[in-house]
N, C-alpha and C. Protein backbone atom coordinates (compact mmCIF):
# COMPACT_ATOMS: atom_id res chain seq x y z
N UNK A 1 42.82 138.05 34.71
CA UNK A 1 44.02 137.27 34.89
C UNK A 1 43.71 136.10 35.82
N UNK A 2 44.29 134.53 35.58
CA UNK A 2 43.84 133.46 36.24
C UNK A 2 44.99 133.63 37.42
N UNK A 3 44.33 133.46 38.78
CA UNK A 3 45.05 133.42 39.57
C UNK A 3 46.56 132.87 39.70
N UNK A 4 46.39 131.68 38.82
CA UNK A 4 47.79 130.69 39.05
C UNK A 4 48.75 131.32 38.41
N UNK A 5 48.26 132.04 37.14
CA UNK A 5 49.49 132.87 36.37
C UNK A 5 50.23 134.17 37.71
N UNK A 6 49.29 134.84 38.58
CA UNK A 6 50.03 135.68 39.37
C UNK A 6 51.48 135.02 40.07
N UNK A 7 51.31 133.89 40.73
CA UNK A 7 53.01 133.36 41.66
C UNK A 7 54.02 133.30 40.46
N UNK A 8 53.57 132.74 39.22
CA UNK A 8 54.54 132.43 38.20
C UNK A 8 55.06 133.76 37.89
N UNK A 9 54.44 135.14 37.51
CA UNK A 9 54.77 136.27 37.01
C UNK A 9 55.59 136.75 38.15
N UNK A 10 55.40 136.46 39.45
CA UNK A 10 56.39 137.59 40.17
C UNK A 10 57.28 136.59 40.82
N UNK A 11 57.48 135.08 40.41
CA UNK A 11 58.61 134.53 40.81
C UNK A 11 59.28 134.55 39.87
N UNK A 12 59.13 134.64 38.24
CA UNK A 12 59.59 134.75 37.16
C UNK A 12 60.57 136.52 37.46
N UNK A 13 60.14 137.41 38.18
CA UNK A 13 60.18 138.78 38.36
C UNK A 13 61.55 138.73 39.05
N UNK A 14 61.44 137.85 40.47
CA UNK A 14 62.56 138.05 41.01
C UNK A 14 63.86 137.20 40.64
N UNK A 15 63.07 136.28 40.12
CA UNK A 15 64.55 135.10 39.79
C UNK A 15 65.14 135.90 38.50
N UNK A 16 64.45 136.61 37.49
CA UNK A 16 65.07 137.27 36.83
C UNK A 16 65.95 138.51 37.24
N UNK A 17 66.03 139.47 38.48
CA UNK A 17 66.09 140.10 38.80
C UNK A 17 67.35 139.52 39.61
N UNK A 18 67.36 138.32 40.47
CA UNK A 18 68.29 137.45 40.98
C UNK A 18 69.51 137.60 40.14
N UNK A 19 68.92 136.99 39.16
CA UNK A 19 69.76 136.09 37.62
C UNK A 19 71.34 137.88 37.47
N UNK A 20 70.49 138.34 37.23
CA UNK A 20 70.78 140.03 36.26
C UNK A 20 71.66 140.65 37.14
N UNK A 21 71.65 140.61 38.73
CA UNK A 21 72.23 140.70 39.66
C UNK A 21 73.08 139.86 40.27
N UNK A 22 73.32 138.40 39.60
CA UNK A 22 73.91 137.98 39.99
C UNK A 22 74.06 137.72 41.61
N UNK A 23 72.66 137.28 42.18
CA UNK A 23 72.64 137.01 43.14
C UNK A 23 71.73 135.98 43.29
N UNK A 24 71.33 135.06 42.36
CA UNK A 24 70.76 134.03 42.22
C UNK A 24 70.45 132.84 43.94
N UNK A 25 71.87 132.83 44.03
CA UNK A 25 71.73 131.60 45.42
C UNK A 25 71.42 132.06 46.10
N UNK A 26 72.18 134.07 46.45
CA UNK A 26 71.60 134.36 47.93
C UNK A 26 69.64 134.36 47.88
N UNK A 27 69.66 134.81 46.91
CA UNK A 27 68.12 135.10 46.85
C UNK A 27 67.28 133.70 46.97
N UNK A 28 68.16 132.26 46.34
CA UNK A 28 67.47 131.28 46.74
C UNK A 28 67.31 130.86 48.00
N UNK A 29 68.44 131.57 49.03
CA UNK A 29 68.21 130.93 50.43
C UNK A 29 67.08 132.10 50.79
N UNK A 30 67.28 133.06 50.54
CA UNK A 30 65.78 133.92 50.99
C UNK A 30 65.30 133.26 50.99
N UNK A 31 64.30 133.06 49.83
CA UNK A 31 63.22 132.30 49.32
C UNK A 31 62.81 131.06 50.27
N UNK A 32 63.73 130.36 50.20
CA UNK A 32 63.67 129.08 51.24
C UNK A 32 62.88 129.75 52.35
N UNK A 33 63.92 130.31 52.78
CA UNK A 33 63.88 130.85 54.31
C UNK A 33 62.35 131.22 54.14
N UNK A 34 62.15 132.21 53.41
CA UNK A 34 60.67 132.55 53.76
C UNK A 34 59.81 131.12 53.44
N UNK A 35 59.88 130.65 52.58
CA UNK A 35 58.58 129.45 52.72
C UNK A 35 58.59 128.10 53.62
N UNK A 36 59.77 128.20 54.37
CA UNK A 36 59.89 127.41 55.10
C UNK A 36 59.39 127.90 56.49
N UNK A 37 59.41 129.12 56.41
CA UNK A 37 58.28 130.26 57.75
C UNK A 37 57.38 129.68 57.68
N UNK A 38 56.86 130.06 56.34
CA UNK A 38 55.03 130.59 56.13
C UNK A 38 55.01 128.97 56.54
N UNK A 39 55.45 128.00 55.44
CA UNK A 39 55.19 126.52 56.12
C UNK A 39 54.31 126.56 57.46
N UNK A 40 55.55 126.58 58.27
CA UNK A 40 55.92 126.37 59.77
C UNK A 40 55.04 126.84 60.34
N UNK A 41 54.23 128.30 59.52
CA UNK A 41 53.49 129.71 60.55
C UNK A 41 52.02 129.48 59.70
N UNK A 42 51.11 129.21 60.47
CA UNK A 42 49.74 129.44 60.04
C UNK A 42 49.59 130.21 60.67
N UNK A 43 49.77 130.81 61.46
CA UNK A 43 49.37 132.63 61.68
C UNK A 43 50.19 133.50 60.89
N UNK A 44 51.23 133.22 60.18
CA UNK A 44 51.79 134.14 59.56
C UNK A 44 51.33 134.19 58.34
N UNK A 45 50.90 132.73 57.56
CA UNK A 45 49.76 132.82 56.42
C UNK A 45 48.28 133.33 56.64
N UNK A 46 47.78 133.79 57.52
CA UNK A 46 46.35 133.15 57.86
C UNK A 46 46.84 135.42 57.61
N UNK A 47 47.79 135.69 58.73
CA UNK A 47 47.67 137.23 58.70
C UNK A 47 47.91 137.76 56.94
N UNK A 48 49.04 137.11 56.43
CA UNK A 48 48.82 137.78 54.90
C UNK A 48 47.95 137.59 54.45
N UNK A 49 46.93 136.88 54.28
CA UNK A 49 45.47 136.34 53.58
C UNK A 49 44.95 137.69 54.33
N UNK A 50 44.63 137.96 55.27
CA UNK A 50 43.72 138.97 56.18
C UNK A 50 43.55 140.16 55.06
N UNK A 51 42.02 140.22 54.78
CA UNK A 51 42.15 141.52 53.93
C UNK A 51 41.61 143.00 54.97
N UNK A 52 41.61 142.51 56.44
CA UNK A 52 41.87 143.52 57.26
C UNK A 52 42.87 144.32 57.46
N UNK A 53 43.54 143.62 57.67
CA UNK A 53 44.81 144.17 58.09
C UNK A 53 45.73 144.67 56.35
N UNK A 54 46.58 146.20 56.87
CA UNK A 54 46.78 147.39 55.62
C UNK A 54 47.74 146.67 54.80
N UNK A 55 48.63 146.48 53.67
CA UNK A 55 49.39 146.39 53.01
C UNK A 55 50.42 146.80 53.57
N UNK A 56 50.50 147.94 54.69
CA UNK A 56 52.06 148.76 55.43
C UNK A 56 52.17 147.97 56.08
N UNK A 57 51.07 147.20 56.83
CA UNK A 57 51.12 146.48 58.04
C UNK A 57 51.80 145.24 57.83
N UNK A 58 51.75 144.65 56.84
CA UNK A 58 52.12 143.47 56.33
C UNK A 58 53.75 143.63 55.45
N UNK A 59 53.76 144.24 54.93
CA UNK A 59 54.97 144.81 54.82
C UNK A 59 56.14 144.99 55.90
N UNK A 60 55.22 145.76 56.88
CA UNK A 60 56.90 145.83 58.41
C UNK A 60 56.61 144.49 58.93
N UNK A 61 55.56 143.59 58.93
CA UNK A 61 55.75 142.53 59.44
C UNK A 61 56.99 141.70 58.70
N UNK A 62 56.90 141.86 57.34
CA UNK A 62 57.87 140.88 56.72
C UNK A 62 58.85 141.23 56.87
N UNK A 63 59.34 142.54 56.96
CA UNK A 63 60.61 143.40 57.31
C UNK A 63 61.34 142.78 58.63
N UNK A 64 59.82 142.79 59.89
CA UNK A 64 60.40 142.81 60.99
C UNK A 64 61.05 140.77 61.42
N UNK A 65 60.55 140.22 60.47
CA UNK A 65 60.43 139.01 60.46
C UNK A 65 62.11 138.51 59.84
N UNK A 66 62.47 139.05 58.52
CA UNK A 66 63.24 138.79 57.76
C UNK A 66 64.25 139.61 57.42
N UNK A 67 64.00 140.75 58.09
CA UNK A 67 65.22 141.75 57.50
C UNK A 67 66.41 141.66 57.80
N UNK A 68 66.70 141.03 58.90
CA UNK A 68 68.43 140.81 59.39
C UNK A 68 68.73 139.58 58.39
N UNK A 69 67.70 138.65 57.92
CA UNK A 69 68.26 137.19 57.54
C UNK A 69 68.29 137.65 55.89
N UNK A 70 67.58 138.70 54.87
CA UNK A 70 67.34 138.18 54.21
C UNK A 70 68.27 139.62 53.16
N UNK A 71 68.30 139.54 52.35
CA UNK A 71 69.39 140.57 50.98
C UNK A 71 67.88 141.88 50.31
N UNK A 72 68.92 142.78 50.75
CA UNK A 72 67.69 143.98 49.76
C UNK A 72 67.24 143.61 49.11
N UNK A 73 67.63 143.41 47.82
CA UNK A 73 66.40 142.33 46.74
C UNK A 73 65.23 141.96 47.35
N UNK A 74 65.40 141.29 48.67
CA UNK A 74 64.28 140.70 49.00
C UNK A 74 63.20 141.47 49.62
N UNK A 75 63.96 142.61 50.12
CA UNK A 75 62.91 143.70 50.92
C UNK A 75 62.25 144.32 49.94
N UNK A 76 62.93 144.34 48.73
CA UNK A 76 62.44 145.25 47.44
C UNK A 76 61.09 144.58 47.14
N UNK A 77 61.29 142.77 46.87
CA UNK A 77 60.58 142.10 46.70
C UNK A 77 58.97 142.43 47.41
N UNK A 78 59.56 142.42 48.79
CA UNK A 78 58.27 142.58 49.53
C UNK A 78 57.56 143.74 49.92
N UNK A 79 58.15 144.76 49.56
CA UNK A 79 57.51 146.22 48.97
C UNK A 79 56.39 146.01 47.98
N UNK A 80 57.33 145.13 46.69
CA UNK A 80 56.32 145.42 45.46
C UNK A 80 54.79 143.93 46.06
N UNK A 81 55.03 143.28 46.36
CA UNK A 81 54.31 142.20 46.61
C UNK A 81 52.97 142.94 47.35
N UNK A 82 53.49 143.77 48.49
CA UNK A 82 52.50 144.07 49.39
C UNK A 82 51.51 145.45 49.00
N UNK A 83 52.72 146.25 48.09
CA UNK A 83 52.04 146.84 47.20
C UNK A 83 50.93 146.68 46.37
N UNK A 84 50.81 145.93 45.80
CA UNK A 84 50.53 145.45 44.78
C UNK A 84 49.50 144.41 45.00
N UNK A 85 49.21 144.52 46.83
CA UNK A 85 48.48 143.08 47.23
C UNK A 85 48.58 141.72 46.97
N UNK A 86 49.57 141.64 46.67
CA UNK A 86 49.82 140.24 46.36
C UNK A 86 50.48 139.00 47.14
N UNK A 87 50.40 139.75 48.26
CA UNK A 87 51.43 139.11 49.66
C UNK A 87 50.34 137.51 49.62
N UNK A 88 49.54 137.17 49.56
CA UNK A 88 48.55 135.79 49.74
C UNK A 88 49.19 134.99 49.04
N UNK A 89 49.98 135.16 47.83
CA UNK A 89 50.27 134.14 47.28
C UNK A 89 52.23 134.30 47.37
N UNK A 90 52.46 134.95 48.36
CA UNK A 90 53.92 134.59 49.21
C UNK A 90 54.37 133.28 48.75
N UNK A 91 53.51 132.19 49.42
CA UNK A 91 54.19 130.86 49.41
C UNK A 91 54.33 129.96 48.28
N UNK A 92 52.83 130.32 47.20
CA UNK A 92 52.91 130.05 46.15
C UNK A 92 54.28 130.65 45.26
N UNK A 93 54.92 132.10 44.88
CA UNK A 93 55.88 132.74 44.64
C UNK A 93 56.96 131.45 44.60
N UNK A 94 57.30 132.07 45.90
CA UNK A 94 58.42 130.79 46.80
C UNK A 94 58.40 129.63 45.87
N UNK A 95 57.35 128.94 45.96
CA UNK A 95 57.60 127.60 45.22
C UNK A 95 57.93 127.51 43.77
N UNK A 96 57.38 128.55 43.05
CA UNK A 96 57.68 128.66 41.60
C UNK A 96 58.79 129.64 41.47
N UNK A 97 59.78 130.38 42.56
CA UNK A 97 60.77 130.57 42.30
C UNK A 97 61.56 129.34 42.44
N UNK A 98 61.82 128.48 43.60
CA UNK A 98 62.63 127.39 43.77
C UNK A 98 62.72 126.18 43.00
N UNK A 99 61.10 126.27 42.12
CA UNK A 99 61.26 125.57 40.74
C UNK A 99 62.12 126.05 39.69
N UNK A 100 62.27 127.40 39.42
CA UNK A 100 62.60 127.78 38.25
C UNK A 100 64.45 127.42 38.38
N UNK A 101 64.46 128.02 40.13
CA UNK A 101 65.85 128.06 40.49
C UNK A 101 66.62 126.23 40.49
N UNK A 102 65.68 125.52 40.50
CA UNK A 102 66.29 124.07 40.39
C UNK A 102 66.13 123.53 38.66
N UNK A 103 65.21 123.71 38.16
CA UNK A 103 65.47 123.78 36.74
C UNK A 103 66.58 124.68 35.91
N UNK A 104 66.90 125.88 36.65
CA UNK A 104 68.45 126.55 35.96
C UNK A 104 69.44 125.97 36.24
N UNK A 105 69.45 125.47 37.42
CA UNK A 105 70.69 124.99 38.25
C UNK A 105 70.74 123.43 37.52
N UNK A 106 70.10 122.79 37.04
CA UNK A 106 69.95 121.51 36.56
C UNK A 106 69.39 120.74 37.88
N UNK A 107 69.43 120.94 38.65
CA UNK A 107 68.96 120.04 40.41
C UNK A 107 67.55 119.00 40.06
N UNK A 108 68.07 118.05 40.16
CA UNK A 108 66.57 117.16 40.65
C UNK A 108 66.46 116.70 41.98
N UNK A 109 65.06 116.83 41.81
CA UNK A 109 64.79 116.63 43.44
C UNK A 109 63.78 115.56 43.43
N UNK A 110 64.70 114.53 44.64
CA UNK A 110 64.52 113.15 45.17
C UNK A 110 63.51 112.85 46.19
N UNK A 111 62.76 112.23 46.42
CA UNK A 111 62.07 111.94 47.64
C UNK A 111 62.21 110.37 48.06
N UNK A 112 62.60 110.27 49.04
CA UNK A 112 63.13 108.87 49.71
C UNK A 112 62.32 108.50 50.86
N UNK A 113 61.48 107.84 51.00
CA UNK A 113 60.55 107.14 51.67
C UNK A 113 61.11 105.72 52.26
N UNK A 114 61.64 105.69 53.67
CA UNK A 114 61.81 103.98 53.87
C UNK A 114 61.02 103.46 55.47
N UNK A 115 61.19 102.19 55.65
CA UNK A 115 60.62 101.87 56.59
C UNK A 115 61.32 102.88 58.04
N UNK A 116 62.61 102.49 58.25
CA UNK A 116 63.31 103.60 58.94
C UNK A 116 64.53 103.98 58.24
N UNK A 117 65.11 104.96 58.97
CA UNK A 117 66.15 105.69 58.81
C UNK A 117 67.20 104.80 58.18
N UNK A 118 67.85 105.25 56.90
CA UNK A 118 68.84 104.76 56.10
C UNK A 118 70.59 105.37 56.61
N UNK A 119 71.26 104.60 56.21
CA UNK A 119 72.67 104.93 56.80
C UNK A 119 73.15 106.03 55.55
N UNK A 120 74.42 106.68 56.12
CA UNK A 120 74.89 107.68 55.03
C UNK A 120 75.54 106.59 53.75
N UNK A 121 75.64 106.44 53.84
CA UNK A 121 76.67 104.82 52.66
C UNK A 121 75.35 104.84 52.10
N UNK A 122 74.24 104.02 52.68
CA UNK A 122 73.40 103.47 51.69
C UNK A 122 72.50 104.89 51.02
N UNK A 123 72.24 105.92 51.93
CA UNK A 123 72.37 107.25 51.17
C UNK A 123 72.88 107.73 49.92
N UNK A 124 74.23 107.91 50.46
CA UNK A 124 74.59 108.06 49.18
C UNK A 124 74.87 107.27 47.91
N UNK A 125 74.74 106.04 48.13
CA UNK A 125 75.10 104.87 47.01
C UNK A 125 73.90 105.31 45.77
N UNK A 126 72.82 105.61 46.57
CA UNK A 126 71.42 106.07 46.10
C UNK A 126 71.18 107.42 45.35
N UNK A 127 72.06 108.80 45.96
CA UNK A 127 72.33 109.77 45.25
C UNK A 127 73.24 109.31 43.96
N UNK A 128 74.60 108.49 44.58
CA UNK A 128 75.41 108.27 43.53
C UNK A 128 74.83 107.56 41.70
N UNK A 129 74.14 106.49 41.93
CA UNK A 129 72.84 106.03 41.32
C UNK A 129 72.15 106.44 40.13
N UNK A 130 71.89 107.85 41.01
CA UNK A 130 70.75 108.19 40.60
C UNK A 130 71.37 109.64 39.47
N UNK A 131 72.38 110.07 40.25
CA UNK A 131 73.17 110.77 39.37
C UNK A 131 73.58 110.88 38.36
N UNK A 132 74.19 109.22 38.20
CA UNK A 132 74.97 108.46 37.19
C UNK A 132 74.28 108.44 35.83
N UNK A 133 72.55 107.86 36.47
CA UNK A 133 71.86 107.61 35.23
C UNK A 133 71.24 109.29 34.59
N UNK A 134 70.85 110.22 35.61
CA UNK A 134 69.90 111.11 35.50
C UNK A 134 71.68 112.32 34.76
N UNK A 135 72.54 112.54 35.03
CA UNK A 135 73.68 113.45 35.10
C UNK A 135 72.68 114.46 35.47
N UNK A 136 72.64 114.74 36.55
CA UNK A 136 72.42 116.07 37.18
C UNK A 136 72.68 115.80 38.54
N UNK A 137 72.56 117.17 39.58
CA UNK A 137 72.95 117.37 40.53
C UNK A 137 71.42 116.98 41.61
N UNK A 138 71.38 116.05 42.57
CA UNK A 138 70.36 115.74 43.54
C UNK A 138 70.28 116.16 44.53
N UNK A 139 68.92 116.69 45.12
CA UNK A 139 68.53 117.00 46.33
C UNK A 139 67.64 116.17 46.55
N UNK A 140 67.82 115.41 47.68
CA UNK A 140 67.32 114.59 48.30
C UNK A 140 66.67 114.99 49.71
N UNK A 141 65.47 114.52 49.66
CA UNK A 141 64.82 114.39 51.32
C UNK A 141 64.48 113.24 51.50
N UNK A 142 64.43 113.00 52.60
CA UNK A 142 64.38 111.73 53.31
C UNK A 142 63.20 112.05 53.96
N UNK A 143 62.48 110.76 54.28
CA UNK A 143 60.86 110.68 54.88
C UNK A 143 61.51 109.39 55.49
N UNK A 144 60.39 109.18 56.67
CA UNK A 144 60.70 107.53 57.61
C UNK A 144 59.27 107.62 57.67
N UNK A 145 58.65 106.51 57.10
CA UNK A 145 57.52 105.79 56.77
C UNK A 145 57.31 104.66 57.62
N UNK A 146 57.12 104.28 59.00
CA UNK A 146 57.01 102.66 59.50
C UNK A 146 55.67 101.78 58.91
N UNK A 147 55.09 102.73 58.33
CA UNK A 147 53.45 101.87 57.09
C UNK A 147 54.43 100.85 55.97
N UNK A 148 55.46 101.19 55.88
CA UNK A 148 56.31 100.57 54.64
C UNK A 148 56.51 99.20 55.13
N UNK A 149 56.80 98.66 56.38
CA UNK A 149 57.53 97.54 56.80
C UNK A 149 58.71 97.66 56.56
N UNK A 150 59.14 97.86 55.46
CA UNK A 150 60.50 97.59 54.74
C UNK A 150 60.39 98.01 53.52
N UNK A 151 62.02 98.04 53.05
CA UNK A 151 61.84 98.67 51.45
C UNK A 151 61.91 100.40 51.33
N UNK A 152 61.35 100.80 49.90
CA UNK A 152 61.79 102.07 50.04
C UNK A 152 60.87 102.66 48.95
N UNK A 153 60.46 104.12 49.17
CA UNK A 153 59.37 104.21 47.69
C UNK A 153 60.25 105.76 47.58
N UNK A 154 60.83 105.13 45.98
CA UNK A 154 61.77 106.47 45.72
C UNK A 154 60.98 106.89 44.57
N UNK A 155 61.00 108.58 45.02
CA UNK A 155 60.13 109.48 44.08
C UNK A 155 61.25 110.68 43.26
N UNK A 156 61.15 110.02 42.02
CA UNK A 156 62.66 111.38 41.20
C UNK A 156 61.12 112.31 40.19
N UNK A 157 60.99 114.02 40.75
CA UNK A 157 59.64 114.20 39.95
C UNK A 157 58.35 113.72 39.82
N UNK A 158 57.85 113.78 38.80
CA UNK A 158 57.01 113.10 38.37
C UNK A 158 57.05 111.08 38.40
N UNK A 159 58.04 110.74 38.46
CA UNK A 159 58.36 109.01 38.58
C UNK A 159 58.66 108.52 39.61
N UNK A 160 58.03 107.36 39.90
CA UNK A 160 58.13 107.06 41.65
C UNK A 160 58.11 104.94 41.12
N UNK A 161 59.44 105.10 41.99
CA UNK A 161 59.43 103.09 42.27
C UNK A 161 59.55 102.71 43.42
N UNK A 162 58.04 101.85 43.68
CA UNK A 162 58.05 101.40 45.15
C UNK A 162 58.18 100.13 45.04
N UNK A 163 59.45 99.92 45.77
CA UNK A 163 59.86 98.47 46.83
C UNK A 163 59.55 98.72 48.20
N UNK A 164 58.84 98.87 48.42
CA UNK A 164 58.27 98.83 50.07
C UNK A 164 57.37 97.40 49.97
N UNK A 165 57.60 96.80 50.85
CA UNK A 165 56.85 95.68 51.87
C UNK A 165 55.35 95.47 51.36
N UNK A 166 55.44 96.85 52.24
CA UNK A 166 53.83 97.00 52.23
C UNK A 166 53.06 96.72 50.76
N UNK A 167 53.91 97.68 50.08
CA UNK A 167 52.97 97.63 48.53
C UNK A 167 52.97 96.04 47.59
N UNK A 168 53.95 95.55 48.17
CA UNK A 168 54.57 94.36 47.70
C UNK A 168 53.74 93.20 48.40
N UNK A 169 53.38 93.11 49.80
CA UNK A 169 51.61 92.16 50.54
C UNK A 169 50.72 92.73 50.00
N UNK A 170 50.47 94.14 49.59
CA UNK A 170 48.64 94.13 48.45
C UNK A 170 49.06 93.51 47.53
N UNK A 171 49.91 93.79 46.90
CA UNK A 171 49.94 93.49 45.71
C UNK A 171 49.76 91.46 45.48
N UNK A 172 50.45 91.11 46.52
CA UNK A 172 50.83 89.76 46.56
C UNK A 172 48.87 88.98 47.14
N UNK A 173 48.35 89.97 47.99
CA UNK A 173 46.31 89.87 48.35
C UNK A 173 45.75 89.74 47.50
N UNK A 174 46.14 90.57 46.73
CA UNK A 174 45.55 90.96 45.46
C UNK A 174 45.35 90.14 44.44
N UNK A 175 46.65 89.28 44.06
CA UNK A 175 47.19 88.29 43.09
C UNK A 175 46.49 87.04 43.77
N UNK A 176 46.49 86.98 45.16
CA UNK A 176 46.03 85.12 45.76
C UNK A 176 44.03 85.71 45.77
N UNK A 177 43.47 86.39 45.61
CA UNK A 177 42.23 86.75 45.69
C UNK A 177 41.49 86.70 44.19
N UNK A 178 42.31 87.64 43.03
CA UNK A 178 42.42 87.34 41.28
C UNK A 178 42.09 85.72 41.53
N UNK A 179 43.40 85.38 42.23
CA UNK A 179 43.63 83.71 41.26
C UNK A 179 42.73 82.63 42.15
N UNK A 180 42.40 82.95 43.29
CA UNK A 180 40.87 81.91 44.02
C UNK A 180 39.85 82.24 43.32
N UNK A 181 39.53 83.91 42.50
CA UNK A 181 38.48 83.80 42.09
C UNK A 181 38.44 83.01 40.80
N UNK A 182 39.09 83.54 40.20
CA UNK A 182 39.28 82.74 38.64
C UNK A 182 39.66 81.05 38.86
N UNK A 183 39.91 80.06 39.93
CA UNK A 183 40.00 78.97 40.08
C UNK A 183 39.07 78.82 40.47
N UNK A 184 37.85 79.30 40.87
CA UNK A 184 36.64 79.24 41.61
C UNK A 184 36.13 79.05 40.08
N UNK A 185 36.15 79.97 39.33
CA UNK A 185 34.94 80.18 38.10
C UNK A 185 35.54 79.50 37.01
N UNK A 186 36.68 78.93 36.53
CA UNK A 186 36.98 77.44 35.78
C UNK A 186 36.58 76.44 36.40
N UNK A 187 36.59 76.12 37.91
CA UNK A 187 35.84 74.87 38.01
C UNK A 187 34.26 74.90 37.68
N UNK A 188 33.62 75.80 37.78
CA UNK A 188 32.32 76.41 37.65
C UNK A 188 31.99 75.90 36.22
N UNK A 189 32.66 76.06 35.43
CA UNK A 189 32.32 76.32 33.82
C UNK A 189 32.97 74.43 33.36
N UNK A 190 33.66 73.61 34.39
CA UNK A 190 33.60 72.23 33.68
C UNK A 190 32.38 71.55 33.33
């Protein structure tokens, strides 16, 4: 079995399991919650990777970590995971559940890059926008870039349009460097 198929099979496991139970969102804020840990915790990734330390051990850690914040489902979850050794790819899981869970939900997700911090108005004019053309529901994050100068490099998925500054002076180097050389090498060739 290729590794990458394992996160897909047991995020496919619980979001189905979510779905059937009708507990879809709570289980999406789990989810969050935990990969926004592991994020945050390179000792808390670095210990699930550990093939020292037991499968029980790793197990009450996640318990002792998440159990007040997070829905049985999820403890169930991390029974079979740790069981099963599969706790290393935790964060991987996470991400291909919160994919599957934003592809059911219809959600696209935005990435907003500007020189600084944007106002809520011009925020949302930008969700509104983007809505209009895409009809689905947006999640947006915001990034503050001061490399930009100005401008903004908006990423919907896979498609990204940059009006930033910055990209807009290479590009403009770029064009006066093309056109000295090529005015260089027509006078050359009279």
């Amino acid at each position: 079995m290729q590794q990458s198929r394992i996160p897909v099979r047991y995020a496919k496991a619980i979001f189905q399991l979510a779905k059937d139970q009708e507990i879809l969102d709570d289980i999406r804020n789990d989810i969050s919650l935990i990969l926004n840990t592991c994020n945050a915790s390179k000792e808390l990734t670095d210990f699930l990777a550990s093939p020292i330390i037991s499968s029980s051990e790793k197990e009450n850690a996640l318990m002792a970590i998440f159990a007040n914040q997070t829905k049985e489902a999820t403890h169930r979850f991390f029974k079979l995971i740790t069981t099963n050794k599969r706790e290393v790819y935790l964060q991987d899981i996470c991400r291909n559940f919160i994919d599957m869970f934003k592809k059911h939900k219809g959600i696209v997700s935005v990435s907003l890059t500007t020189a600084q911090a944007i106002s809520q108005e011009i925020k949302q004019k930008i969700i509104d926008t983007i809505h209009s053309t895409m009809k689905a529901e947006i999640e947006i994050e915001e990034k503050v870039n001061n490399d930009l100068i100005g401008g903004m490099i908006l990423r919907i998925d896979d498609m990204q349009y940059d009006a930033s500054i910055a990209t807009k002076l290479r590009q403009a180097k770029k064009d006066l460097i093309n056109e000295s050389f090529e005015s260089r090498f027509i006078k050359t060739t009279d």
